[in-house]
Structure formats: C-alpha cells, structure tokens
C-alpha atoms as a PDB file:
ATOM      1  CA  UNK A   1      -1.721  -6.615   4.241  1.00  0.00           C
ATOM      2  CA  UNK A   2      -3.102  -3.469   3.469  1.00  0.00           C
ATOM      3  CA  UNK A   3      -3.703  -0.586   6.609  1.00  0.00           C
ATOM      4  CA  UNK A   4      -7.028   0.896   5.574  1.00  0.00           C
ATOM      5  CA  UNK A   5      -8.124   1.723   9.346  1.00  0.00           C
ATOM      6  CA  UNK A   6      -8.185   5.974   8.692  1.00  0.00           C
ATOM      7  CA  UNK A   7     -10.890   8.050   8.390  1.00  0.00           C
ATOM      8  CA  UNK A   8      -9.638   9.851   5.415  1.00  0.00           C
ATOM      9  CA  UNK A   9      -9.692  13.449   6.946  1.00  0.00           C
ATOM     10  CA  UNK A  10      -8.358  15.185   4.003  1.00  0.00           C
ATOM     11  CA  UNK A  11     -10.949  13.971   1.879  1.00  0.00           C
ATOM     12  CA  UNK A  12     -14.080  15.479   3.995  1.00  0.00           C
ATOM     13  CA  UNK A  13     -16.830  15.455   4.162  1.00  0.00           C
ATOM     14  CA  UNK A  14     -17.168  13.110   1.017  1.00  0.00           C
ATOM     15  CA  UNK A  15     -14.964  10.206   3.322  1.00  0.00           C
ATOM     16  CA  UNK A  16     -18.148  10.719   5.999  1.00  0.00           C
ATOM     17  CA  UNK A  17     -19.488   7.936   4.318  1.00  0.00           C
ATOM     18  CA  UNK A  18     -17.643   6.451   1.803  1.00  0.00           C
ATOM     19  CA  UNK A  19     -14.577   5.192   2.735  1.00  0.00           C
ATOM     20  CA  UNK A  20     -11.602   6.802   0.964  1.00  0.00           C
ATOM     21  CA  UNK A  21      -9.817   3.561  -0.304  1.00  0.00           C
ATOM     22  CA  UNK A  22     -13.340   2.623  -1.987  1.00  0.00           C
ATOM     23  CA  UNK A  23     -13.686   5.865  -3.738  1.00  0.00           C
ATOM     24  CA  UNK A  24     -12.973   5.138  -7.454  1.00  0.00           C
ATOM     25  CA  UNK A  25      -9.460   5.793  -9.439  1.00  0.00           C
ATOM     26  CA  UNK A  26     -10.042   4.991 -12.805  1.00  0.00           C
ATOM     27  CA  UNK A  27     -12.336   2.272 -12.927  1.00  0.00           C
ATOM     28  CA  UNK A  28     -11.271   0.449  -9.554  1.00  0.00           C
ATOM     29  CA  UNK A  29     -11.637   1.906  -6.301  1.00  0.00           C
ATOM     30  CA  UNK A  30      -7.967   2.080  -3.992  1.00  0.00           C
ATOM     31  CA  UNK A  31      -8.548  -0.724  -2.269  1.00  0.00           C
ATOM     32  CA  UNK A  32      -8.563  -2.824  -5.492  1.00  0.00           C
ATOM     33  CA  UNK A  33      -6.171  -1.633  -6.862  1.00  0.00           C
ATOM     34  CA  UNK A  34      -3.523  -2.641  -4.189  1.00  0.00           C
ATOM     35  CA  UNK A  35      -5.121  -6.007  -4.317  1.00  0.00           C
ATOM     36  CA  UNK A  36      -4.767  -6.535  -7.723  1.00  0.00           C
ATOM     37  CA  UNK A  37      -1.081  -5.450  -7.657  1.00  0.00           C
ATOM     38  CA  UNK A  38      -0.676  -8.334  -4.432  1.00  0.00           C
ATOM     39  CA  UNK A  39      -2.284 -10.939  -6.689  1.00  0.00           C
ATOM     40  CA  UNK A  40      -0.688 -10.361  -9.740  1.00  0.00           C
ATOM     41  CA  UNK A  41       3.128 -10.376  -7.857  1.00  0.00           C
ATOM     42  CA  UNK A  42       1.472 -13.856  -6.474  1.00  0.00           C
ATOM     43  CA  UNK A  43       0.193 -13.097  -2.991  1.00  0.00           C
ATOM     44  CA  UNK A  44      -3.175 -15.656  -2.596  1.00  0.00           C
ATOM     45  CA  UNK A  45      -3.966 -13.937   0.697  1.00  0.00           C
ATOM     46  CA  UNK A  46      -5.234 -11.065   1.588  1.00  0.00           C
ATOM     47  CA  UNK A  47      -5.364  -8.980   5.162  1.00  0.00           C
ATOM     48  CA  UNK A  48      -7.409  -5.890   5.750  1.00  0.00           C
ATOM     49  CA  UNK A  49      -6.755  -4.172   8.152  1.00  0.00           C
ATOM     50  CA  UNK A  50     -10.274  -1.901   9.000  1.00  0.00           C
ATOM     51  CA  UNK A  51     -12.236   0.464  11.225  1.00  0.00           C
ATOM     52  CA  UNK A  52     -15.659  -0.491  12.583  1.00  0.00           C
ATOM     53  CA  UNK A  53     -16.696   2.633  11.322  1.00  0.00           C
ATOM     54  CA  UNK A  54     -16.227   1.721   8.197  1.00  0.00           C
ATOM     55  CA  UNK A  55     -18.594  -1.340   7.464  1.00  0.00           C
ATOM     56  CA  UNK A  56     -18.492  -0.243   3.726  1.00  0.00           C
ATOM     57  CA  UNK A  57     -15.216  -1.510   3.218  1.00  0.00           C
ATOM     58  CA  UNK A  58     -16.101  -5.407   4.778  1.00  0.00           C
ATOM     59  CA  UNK A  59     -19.176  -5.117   2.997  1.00  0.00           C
ATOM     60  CA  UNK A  60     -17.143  -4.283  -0.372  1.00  0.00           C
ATOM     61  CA  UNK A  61     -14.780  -7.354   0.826  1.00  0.00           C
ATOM     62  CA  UNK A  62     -17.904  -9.927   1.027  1.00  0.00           C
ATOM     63  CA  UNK A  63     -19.013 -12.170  -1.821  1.00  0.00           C
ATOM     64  CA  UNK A  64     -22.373 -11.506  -3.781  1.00  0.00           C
ATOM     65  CA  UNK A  65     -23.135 -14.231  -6.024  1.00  0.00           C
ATOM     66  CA  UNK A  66     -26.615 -12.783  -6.626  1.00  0.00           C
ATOM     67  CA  UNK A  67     -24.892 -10.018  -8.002  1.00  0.00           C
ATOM     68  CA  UNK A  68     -22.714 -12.085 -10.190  1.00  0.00           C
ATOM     69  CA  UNK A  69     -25.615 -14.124 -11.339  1.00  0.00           C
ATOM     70  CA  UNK A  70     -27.480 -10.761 -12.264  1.00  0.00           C
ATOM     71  CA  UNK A  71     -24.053  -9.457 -13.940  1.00  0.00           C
ATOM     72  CA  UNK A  72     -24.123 -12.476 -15.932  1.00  0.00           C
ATOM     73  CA  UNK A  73     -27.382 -12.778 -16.934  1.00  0.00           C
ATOM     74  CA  UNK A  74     -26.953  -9.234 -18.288  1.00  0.00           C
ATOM     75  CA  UNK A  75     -24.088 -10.193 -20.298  1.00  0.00           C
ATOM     76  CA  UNK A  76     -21.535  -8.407 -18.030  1.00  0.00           C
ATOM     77  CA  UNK A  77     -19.176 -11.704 -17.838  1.00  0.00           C
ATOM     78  CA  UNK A  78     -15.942  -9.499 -17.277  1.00  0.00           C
ATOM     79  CA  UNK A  79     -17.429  -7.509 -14.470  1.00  0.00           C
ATOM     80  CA  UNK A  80     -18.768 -10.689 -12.801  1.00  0.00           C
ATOM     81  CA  UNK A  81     -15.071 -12.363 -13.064  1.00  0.00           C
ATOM     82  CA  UNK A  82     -13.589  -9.751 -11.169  1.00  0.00           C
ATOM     83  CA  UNK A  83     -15.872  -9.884  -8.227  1.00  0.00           C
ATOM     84  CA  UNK A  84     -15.904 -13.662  -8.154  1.00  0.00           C
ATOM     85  CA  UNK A  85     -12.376 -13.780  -8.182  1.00  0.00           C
ATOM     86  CA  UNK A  86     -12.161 -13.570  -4.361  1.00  0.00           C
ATOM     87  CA  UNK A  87     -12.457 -16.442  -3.067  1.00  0.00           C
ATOM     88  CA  UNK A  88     -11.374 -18.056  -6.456  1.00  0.00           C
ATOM     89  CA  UNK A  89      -8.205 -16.012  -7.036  1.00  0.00           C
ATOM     90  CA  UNK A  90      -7.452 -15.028  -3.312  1.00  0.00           C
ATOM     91  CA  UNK A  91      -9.060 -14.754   0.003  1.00  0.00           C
ATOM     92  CA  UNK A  92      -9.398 -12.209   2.133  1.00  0.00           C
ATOM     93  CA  UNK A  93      -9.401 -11.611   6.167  1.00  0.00           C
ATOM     94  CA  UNK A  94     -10.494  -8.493   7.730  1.00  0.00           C
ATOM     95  CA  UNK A  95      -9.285  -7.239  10.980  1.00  0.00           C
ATOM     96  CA  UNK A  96     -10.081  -4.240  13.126  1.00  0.00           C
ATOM     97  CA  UNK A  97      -7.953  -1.197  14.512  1.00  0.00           C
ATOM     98  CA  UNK A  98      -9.715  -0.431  17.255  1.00  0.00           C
ATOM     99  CA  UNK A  99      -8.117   3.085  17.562  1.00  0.00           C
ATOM    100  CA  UNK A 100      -5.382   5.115  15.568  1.00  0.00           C
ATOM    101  CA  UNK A 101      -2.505   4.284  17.121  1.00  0.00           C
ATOM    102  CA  UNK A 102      -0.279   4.701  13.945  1.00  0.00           C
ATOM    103  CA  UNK A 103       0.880   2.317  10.999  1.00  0.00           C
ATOM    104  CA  UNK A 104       2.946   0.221  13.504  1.00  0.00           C
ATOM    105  CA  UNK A 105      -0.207  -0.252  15.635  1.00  0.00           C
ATOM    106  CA  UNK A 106      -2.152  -1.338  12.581  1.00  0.00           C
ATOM    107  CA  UNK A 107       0.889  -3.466  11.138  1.00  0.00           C
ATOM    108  CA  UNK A 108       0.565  -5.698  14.469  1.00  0.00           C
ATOM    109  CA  UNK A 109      -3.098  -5.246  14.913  1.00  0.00           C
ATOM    110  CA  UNK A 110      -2.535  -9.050  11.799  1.00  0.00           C
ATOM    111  CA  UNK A 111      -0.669 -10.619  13.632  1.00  0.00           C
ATOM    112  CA  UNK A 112      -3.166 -13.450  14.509  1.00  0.00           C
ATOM    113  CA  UNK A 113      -4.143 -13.869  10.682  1.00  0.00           C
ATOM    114  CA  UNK A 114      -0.817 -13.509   8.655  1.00  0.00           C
ATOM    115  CA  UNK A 115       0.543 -16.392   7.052  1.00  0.00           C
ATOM    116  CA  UNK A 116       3.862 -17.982   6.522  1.00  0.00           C
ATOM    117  CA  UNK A 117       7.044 -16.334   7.650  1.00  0.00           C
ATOM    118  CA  UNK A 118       6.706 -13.023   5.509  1.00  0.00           C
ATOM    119  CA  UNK A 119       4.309 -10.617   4.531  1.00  0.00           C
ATOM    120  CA  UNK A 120       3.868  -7.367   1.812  1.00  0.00           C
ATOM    121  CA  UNK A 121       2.191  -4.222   3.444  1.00  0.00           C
ATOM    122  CA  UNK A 122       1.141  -2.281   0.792  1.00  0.00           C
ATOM    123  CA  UNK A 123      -0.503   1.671   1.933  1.00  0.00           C
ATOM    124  CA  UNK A 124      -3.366   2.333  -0.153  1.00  0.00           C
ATOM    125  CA  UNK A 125      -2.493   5.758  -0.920  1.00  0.00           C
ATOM    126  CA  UNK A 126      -0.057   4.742  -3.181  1.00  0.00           C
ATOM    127  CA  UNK A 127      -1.056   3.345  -6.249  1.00  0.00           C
ATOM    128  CA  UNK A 128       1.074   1.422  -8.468  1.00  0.00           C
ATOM    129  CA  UNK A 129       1.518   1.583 -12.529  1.00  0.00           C
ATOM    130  CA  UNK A 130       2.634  -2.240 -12.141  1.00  0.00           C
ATOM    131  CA  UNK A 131       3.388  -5.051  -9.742  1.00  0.00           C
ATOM    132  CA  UNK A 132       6.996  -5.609 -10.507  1.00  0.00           C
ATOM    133  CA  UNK A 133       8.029  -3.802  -7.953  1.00  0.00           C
ATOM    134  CA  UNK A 134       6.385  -5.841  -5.426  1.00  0.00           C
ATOM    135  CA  UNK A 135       7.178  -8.935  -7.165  1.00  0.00           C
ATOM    136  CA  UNK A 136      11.108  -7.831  -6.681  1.00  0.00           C
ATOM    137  CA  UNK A 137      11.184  -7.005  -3.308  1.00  0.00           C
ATOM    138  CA  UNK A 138       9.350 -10.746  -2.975  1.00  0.00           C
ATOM    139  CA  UNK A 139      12.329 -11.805  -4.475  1.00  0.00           C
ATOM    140  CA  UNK A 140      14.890  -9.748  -2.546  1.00  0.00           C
ATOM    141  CA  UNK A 141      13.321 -11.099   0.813  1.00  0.00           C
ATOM    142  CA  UNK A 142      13.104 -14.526  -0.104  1.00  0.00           C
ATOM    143  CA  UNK A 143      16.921 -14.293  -1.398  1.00  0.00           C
ATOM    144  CA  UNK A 144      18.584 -12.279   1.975  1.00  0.00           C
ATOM    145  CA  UNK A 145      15.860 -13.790   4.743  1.00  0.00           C
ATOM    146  CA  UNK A 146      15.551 -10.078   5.726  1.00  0.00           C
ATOM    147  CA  UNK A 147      12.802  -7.342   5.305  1.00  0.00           C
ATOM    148  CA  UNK A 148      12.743  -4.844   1.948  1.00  0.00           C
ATOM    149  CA  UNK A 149      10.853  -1.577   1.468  1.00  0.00           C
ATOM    150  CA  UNK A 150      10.527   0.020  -1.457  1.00  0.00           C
ATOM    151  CA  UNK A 151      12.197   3.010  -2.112  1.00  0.00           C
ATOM    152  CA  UNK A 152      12.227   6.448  -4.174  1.00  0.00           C
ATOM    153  CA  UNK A 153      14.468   9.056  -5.019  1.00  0.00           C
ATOM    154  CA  UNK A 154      13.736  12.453  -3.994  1.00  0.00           C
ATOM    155  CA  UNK A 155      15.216  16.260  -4.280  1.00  0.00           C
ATOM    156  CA  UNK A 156      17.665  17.147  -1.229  1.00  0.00           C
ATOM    157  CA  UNK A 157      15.293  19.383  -0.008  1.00  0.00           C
ATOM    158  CA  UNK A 158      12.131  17.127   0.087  1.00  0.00           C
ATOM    159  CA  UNK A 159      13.684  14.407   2.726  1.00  0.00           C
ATOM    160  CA  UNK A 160      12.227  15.753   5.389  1.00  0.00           C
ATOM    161  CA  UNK A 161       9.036  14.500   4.940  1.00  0.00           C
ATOM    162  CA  UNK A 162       9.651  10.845   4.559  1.00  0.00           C
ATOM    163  CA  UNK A 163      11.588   8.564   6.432  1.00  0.00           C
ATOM    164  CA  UNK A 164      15.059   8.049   5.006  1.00  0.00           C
ATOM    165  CA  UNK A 165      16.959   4.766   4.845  1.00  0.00           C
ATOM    166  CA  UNK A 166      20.814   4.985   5.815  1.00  0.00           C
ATOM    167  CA  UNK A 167      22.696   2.997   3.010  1.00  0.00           C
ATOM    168  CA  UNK A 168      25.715   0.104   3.812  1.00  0.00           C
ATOM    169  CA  UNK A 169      26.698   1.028   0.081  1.00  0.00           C
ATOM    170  CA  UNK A 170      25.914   2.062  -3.427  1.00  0.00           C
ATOM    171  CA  UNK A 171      22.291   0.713  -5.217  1.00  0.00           C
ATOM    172  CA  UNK A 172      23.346  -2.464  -7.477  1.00  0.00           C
ATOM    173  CA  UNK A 173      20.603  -3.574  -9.779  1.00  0.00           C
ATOM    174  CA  UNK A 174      18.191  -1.338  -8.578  1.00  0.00           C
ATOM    175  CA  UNK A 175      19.170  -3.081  -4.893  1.00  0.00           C
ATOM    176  CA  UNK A 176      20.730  -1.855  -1.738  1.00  0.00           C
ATOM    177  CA  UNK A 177      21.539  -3.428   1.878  1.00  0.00           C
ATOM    178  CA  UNK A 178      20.066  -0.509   4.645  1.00  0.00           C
ATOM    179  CA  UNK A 179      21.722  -0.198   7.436  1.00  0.00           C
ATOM    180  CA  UNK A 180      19.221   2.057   9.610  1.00  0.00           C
ATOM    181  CA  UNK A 181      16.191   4.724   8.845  1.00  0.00           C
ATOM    182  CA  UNK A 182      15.959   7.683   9.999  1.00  0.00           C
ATOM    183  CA  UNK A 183      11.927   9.659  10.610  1.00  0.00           C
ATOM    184  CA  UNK A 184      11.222  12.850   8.678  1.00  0.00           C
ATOM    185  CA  UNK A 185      15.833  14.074   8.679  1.00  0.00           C
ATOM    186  CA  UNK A 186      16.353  17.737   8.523  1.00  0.00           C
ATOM    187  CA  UNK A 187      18.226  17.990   4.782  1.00  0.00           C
ATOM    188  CA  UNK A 188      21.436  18.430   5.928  1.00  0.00           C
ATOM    189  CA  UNK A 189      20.990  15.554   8.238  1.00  0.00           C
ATOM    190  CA  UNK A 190      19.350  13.031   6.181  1.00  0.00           C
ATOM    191  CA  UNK A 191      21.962   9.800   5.402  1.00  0.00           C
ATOM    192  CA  UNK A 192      20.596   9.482   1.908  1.00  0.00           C
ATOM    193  CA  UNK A 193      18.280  10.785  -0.663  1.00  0.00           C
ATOM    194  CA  UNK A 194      16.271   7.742  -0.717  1.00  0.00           C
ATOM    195  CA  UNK A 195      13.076   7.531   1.002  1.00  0.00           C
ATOM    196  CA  UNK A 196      10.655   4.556   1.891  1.00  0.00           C
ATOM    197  CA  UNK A 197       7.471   4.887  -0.216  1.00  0.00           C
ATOM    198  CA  UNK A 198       4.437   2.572   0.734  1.00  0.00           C
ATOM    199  CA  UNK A 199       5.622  -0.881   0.049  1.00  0.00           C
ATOM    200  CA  UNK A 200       6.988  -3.359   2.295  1.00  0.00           C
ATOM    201  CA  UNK A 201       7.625  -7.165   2.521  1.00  0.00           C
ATOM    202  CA  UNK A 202       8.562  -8.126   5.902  1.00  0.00           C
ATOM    203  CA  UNK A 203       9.572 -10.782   8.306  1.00  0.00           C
ATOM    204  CA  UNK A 204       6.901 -11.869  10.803  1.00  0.00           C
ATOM    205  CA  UNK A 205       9.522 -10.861  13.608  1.00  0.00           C
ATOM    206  CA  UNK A 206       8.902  -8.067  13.460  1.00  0.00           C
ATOM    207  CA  UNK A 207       5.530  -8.447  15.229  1.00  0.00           C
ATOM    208  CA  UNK A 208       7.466  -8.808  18.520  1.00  0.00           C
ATOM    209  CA  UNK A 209       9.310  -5.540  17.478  1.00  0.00           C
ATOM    210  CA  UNK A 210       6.378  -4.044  17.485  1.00  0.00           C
ATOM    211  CA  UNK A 211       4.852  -5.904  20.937  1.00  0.00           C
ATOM    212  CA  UNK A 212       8.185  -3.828  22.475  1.00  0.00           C
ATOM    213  CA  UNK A 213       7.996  -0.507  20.729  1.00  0.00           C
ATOM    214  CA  UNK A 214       7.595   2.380  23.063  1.00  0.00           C
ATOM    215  CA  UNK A 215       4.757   4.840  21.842  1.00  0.00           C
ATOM    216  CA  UNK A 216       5.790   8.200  20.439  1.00  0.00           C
ATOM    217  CA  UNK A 217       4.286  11.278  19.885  1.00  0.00           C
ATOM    218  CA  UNK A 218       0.130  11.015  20.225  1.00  0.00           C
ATOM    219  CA  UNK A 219       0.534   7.377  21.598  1.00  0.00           C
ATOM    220  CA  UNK A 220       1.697   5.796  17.860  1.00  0.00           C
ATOM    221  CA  UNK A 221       3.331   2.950  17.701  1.00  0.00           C
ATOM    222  CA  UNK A 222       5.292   3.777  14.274  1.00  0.00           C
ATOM    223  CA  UNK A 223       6.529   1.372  11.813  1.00  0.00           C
ATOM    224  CA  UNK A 224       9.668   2.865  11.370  1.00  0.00           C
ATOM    225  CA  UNK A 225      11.371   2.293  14.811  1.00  0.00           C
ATOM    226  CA  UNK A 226      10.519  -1.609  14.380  1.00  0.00           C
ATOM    227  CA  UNK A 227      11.945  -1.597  10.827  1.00  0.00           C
ATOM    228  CA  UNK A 228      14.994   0.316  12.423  1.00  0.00           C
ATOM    229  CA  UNK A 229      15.595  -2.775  14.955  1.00  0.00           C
ATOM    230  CA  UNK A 230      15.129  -4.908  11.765  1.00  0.00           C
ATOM    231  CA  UNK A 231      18.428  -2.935   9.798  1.00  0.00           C
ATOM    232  CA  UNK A 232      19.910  -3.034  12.880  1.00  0.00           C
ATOM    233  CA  UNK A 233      19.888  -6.672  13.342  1.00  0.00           C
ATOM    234  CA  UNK A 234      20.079  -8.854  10.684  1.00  0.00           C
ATOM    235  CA  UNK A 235      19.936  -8.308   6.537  1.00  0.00           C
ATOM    236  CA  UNK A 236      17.494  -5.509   5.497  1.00  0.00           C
ATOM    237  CA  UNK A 237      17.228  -3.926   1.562  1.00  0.00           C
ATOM    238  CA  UNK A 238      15.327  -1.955   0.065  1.00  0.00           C
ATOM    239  CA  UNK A 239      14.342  -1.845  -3.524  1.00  0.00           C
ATOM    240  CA  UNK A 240      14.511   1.316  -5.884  1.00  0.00           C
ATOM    241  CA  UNK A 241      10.746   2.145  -7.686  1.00  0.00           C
ATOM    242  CA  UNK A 242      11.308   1.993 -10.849  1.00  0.00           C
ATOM    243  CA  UNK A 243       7.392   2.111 -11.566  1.00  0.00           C
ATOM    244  CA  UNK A 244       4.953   4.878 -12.017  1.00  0.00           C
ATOM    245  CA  UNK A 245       3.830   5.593  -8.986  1.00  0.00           C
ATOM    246  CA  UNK A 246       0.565   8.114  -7.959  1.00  0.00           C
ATOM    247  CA  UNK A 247       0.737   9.357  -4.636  1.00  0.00           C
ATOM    248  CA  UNK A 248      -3.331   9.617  -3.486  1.00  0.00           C
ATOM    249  CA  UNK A 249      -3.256  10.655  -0.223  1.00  0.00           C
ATOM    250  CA  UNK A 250      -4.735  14.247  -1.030  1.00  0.00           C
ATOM    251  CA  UNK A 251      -7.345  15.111  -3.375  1.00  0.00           C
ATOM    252  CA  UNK A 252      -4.942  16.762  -6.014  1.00  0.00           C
ATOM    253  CA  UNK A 253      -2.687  13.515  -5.751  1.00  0.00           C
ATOM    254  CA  UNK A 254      -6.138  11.417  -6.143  1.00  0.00           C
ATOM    255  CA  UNK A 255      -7.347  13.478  -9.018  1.00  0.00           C
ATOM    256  CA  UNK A 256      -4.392  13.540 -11.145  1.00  0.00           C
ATOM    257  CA  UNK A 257      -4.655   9.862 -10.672  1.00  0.00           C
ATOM    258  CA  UNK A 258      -7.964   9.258 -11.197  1.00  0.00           C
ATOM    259  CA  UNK A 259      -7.277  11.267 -14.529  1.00  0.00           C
ATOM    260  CA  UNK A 260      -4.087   9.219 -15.697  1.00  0.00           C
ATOM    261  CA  UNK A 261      -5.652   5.875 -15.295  1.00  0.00           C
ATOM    262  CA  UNK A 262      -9.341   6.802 -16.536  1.00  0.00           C
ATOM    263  CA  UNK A 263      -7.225   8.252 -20.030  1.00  0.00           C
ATOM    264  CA  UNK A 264      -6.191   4.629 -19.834  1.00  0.00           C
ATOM    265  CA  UNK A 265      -9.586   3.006 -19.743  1.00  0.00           C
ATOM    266  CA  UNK A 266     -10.438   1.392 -22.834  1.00  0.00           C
ATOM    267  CA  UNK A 267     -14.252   2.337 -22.377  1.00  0.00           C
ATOM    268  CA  UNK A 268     -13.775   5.926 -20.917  1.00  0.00           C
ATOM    269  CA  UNK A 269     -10.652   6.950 -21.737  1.00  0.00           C
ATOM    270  CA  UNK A 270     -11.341   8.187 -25.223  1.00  0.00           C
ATOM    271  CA  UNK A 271     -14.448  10.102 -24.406  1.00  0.00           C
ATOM    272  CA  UNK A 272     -12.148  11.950 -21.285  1.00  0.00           C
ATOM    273  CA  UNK A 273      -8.928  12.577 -23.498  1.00  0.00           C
ATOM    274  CA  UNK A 274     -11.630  14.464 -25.952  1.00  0.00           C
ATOM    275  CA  UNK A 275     -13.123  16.825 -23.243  1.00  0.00           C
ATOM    276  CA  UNK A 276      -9.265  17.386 -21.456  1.00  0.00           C
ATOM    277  CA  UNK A 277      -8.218  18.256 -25.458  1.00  0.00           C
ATOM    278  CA  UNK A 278     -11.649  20.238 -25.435  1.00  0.00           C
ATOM    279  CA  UNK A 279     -10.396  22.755 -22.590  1.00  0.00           C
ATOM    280  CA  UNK A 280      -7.070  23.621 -24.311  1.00  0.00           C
END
C-alpha cells in the first residue's frame, strides 16, 4: 500500500498540479519507484491510496496500450515493457482519502481492497537503493505472525523527530523484538536510538486498531498508537535499514536524490557527472 493522499505543501506551487510522488527522481517518478521496490520483494498487488484532487496520479495508474503500441512502433521496446507491466507484472487498486486525517486514517482508508492476512506500507517519500529490506521484513512477518517496521539509526539528539521503538533486547541479525513506540521522545526520554523510517509490513488486525483509535491532535488518526497496541499485544520486530535510503520529503532531500540516481542512469548519468565535475 502506498499513502499518496497529500498535497505536497512543501513542494509549492510546482505540487499545484503535478502531484509530488509523480514528479521525477532519476528517471522514475516516486510513485514508481516504491512500486518497483514492492514488486521486486514479490508483492503482485498494489493499493493506492489517493486524493480526488489528484486525478494525475489514477490517470498515471491506468493502462495505455495506444501508447505502448506507439512506443513500440518507435522502437522504444524497454519503455513500453515498463508501462505494460501493470497489469502483467502487478495490479493496482486505487482508493480515496477523502480528507487528511493522518497516516493511520489513510492506512485504514484499504481496508476493503487489501489482500491476504498482511500487507507492506511503503511512504513515498522515502526512496529505497534496493528492495531487500522489504523483502526481509516479508520474511520476519511471515516467520513471528506479527507486524515489522523498518528501522534506522539516528544521533541521540535527532530522536525527537521520529517515532522511537522501545526494544525487548539487543538487534540480532540486523533483527529485534519491539516492545512499544514511543511519538517524537524528548532525547533524554527516548527508549532507544532507533527510529521507524517509512516501511512497514503489517497484520490486517490492525485495521480494527485503527476502527478504535481515538483522534489526536488536528483530528489524526496516527499510525503509531495502532502499531503501539500491536507491540503491546502479540510479537512485533522491526528490521534495521541496512540500504541506502533518500529521504524526499523536502526539496533538498528530493534534489540530492534526484542527483544520486540520475548519476546512476546509464543514458544521463554521464552527461550530469560531466557538468557536476564542470562546476568544481
């Protein structure tokens, strides 16, 4: 499932009309790139979870086989494989957040449309320098029956802007049972200097969490306090990122991602590391 319901303040006015998760890292927009990473840890099915003021994003989302035919006919095979791929590769379903009522809100908003008793929710502003990660927390919840989030370590004094899991021990192989989290810790407060980054594979309970969560602070129903009632209750890890990661939530985080990956691209990336080596 990827939450892709905001309206991208930070990124205004370009995010007036293009959605942010469409605008283009590398040579992918967001979006795809989460997708890509589901597919490639083996998730067939995809959820989208949108705004109807978005329609660019279901319109991104729909088939075009005229535009495949016209990609192939113009010799562009390996462009027209990618965008035939859904429905070949994976499927998608799009759902609507009617209002921003926070990443809990959105979580549940899929309910109806979620298959099978788990489910990855992956935050498109976080992009991913592999799927491994994802594939391991699969793993991790398919082994211990319980929900995993992914988790990085951070500088004492940077806790208090994430949510913080409370260890039952010591990581093993990367690994580690959570025993609660804790929203945004003062330092001195925080249980652990581990934080949960945007990657989650989760039991469908904890829809009904969510159905019973009590809204907070602008009427959000926030991810968090279900996932606490998860530790709380039955086995719950989380999983140490041991990938490169790129944090594109704000426009310096996007940039200096949209710079690392295009330096990767085997068409662009040349002609970019020779103007970047220009302006030494």
């Amino acid at each position: 499932m990827v939450p892709a319901a905001g309206l991208g303040t930070r990124f205004l006015p370009a995010s007036k009309s293009v959605p942010k998760e469409l605008m283009p890292i590398g040579d992918r927009p967001a979006l795809q790139h989460v997708i890509d990473e589901a597919v490639a840890a083996g998730f067939d099915h995809i959820v989208v979870v949108s705004n109807v003021a978005k329609p660019a994003v279901e319109h991104y989302l729909t088939p075009d086989p005229r535009l495949v035919a016209d990609l192939r006919e113009r010799g562009r095979d390996d462009t027209a494989d990618r965008l035939e791929a859904m429905g070949r590769d994976w499927t998608v379903d799009i759902v609507f957040q009617e209002r921003p009522l926070g990443l809990g809100h959105a979580v549940g908003c899929a309910s109806e449309v979620v298959r099978g008793d788990a489910f990855a929710v992956m935050l498109p502003d976080e992009i991913m320098g592999a799927h491994t990660l994802l594939a391991r927390m699969t793993a991790v919840c398919r082994e211990s029956g319980g929900g995993v989030v992914g988790l990085l370590r951070v500088p004492a004094d940077e806790v208090s802007a994430y949510g913080v899991i409370e260890p039952e021990g010591p990581l093993s192989d990367g690994v580690v049972a959570v025993r609660g989290l804790v929203e945004k810790p003062a330092p001195e407060e925080a249980p652990s200097d581990l934080i949960v980054i945007g990657r989650y594979v989760l039991t469908v309970d904890v829809f009904d969490r969510i159905r019973t969560l009590t809204p907070g602070s602008g009427g959000e129903l926030q991810l968090t306090d279900a996932l606490r009632e998860q530790a709380a209750n039955g086995p719950f890890h989380g999983v140490l990122c041991e990938v490169e990661r790129w944090d594109t939530g704000n426009p310096v985080g996007f940039a200096v991602a949209a710079v690392d990956l295009g330096l990767r691209d085997p068409v662009v990336g040349p002609a970019l590391a020779a103007h970047l080596d220009s302006l030494r």
